[in-house]
N, C-alpha and C. Protein backbone atom coordinates (compact mmCIF):
# COMPACT_ATOMS: atom_id res chain seq x y z
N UNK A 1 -47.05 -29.11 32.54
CA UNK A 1 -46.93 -29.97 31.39
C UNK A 1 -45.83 -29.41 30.47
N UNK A 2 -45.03 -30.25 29.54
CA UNK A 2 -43.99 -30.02 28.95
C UNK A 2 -43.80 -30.41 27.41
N UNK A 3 -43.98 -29.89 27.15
CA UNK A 3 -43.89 -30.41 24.96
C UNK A 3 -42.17 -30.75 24.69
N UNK A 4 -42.16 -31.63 24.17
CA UNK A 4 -40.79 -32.17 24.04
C UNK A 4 -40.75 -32.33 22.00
N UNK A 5 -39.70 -31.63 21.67
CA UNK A 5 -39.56 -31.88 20.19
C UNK A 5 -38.56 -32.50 20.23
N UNK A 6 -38.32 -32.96 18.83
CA UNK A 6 -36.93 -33.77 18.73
C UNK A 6 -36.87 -32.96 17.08
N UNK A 7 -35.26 -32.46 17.02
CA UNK A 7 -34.59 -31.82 16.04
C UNK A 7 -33.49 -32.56 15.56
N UNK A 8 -33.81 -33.69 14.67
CA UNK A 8 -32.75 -34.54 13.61
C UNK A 8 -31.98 -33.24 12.72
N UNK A 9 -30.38 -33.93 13.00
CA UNK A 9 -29.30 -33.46 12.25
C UNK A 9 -29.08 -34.95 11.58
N UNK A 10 -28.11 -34.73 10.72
CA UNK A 10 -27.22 -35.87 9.46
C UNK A 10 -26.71 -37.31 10.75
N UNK A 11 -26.20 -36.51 11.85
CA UNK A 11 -25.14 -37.36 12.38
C UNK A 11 -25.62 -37.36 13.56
N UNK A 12 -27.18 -36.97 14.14
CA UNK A 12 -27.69 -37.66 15.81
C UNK A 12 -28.90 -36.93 15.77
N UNK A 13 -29.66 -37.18 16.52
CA UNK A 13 -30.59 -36.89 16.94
C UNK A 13 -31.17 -36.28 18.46
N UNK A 14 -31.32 -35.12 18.47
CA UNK A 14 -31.37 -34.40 19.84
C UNK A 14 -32.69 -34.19 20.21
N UNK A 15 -32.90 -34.34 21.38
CA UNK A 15 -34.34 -34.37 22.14
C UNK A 15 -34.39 -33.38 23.20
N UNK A 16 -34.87 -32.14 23.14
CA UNK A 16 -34.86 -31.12 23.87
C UNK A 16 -36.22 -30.67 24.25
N UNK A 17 -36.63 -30.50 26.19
CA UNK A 17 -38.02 -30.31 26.41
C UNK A 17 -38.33 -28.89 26.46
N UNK A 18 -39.02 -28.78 26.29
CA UNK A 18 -39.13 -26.65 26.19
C UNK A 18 -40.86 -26.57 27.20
N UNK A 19 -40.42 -25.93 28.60
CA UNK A 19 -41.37 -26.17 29.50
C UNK A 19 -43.11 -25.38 28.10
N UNK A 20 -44.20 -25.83 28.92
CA UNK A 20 -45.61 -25.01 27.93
C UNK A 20 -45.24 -23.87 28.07
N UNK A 21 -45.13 -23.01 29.10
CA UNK A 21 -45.56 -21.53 29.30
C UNK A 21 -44.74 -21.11 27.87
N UNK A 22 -43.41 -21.39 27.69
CA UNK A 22 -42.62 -20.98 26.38
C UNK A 22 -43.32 -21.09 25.38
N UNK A 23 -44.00 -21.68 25.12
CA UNK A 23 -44.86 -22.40 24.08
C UNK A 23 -46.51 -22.08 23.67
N UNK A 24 -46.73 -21.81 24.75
CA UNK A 24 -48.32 -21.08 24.59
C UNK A 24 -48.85 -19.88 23.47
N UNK A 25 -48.06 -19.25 23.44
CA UNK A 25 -48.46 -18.37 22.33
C UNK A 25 -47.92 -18.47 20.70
N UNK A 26 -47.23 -19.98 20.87
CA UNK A 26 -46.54 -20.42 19.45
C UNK A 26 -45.69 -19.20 18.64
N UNK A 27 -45.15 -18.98 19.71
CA UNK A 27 -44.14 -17.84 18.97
C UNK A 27 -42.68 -17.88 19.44
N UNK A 28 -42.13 -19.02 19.58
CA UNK A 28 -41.03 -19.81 19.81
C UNK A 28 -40.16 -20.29 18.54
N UNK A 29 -39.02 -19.96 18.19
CA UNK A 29 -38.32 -19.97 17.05
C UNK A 29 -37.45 -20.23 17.86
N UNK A 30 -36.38 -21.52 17.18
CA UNK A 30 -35.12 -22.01 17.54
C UNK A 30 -34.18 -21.93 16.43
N UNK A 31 -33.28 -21.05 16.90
CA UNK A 31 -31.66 -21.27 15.83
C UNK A 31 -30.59 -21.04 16.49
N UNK A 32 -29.52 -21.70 15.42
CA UNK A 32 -28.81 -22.08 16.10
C UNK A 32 -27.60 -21.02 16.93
N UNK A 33 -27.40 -20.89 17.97
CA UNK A 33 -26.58 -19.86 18.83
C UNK A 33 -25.69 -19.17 17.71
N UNK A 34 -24.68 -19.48 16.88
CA UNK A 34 -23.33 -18.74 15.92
C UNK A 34 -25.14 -17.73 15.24
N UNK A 35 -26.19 -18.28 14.62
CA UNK A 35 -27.29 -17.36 13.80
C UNK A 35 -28.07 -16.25 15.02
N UNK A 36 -28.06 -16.71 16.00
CA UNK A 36 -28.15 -15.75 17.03
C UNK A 36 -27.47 -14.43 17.44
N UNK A 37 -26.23 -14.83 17.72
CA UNK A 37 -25.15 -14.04 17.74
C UNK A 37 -24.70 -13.20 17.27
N UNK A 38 -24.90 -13.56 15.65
CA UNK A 38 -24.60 -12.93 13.80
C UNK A 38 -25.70 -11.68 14.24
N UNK A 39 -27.11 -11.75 14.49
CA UNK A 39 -28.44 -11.44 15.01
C UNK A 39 -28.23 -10.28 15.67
N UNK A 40 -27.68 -10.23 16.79
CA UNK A 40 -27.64 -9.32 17.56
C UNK A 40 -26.54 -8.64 17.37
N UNK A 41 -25.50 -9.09 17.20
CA UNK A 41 -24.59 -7.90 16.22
C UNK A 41 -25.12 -6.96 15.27
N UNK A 42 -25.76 -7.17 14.26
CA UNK A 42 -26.60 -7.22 13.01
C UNK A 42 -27.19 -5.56 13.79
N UNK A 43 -28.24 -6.36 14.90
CA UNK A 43 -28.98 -5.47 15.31
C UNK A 43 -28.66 -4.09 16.42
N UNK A 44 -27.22 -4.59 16.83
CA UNK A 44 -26.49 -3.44 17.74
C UNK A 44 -26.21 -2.38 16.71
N UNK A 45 -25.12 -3.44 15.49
CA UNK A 45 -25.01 -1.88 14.11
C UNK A 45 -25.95 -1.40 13.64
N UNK A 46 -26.84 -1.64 13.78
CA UNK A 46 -28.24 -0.93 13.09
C UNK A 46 -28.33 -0.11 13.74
N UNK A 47 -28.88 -0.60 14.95
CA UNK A 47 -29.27 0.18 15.88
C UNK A 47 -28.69 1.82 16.53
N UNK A 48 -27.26 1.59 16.40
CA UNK A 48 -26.33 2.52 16.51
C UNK A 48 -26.13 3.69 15.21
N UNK A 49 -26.43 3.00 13.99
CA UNK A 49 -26.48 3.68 12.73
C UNK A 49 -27.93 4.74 12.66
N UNK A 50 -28.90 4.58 13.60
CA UNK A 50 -30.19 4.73 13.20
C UNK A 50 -30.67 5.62 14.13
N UNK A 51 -30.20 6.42 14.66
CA UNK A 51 -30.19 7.24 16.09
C UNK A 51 -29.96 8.95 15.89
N UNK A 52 -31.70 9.38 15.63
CA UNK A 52 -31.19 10.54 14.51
C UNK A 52 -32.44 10.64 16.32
N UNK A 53 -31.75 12.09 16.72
CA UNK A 53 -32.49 12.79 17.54
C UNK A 53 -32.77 14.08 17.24
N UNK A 54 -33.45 14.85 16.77
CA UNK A 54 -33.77 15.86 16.20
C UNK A 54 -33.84 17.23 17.49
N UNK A 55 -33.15 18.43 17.28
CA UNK A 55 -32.89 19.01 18.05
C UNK A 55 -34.51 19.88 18.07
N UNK A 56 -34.76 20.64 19.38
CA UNK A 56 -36.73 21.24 18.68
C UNK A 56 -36.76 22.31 17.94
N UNK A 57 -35.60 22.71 17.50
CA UNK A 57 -35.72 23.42 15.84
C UNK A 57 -35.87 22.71 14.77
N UNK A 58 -35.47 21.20 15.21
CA UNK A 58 -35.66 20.41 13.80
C UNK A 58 -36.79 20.07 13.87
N UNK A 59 -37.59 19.18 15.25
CA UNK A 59 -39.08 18.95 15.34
C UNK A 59 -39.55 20.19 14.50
N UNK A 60 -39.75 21.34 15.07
CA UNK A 60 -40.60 22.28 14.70
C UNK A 60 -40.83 22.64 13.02
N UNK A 61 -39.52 22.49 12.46
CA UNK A 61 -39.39 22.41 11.07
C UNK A 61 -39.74 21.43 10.44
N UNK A 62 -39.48 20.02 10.70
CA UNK A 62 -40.44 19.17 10.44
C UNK A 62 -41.79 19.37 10.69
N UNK A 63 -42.38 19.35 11.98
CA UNK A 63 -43.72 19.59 11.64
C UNK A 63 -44.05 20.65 10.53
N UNK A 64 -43.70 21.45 10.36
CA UNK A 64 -43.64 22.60 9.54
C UNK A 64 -44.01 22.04 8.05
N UNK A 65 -42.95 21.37 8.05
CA UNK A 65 -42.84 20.47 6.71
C UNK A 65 -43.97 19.62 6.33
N UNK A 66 -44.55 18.44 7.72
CA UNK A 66 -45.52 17.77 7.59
C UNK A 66 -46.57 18.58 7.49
N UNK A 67 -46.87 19.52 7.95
CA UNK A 67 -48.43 20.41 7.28
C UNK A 67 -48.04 21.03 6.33
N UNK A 68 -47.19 21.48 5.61
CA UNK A 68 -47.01 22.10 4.16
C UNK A 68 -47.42 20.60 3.33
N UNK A 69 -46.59 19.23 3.61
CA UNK A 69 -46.96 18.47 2.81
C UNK A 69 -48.41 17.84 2.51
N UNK A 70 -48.96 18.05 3.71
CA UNK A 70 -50.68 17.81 3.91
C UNK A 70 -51.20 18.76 2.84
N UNK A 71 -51.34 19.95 2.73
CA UNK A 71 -51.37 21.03 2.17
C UNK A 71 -51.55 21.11 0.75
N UNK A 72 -50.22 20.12 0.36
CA UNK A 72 -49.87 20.20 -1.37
C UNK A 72 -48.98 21.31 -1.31
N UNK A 73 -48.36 22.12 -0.23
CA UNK A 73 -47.52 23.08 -0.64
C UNK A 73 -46.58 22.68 -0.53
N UNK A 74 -45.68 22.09 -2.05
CA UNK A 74 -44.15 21.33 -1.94
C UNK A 74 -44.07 21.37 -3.03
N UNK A 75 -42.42 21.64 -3.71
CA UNK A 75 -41.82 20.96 -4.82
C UNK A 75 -41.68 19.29 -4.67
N UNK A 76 -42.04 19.19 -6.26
CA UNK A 76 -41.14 18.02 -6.67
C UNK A 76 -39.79 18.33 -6.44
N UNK A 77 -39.17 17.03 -7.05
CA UNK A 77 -37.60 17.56 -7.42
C UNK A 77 -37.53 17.88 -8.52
N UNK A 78 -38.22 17.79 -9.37
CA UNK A 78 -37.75 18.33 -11.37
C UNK A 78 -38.53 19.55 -11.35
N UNK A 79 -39.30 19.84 -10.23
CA UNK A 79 -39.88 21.97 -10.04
C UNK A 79 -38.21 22.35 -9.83
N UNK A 80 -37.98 21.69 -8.45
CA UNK A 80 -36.90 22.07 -7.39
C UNK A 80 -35.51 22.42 -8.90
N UNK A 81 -35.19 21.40 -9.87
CA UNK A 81 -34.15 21.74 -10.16
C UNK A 81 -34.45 23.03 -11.44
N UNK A 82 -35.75 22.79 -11.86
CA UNK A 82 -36.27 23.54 -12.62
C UNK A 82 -35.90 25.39 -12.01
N UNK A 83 -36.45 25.39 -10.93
CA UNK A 83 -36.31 26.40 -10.08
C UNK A 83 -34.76 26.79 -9.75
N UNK A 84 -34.41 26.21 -10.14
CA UNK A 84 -32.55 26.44 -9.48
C UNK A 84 -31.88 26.28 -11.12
N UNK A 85 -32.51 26.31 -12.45
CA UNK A 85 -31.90 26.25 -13.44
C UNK A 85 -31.27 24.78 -13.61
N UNK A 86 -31.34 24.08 -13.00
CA UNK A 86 -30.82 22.88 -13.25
C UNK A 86 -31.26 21.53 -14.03
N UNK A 87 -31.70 22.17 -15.36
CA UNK A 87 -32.55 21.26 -16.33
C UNK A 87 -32.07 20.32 -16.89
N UNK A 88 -32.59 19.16 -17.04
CA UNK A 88 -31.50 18.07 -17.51
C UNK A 88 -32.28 18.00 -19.03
């Protein structure tokens, strides 16, 4: 079985069938290919910007970090500048 929508523009009207299986979990979003495109560009520069691999001196120091912060053993930053003379 096949659900058929129809998507009116200003200047025609298009009738496009989109088989069920696509459709079954109602999580089907249509736009238009140029907002697609914009999309995955969008998401390649991100993606490429966002690519922090931590060497296992850094894991280890992080974790380090995450149980000091569990802890309560941490500066603020106004201890931190306090501590370094840096009083505003």
């Amino acid at each position: 079985m096949t659900r058929t929508f129809l998507f009116a523009t200003i200047t025609s009207m298009t009738t496009i069938t989109i088989p069920q299986e696509l459709t079954q979990n109602r999580n089907l979003v249509a736009v238009p290919k140029v907002a697609y495109e914009e999309f995955l560009a969008w998401q390649r520069r991100t993606k490429s910007a966002r690519t922090f691999k931590p060497t296992p001196a850094e894991r280890k120091a992080l974790a380090r970090a995450r149980k000091n912060l569990v802890k309560g053993e941490y500066l603020t930053l106004s201890e931190l500048n306090h501590a370094l003379g840096i009083d505003n």
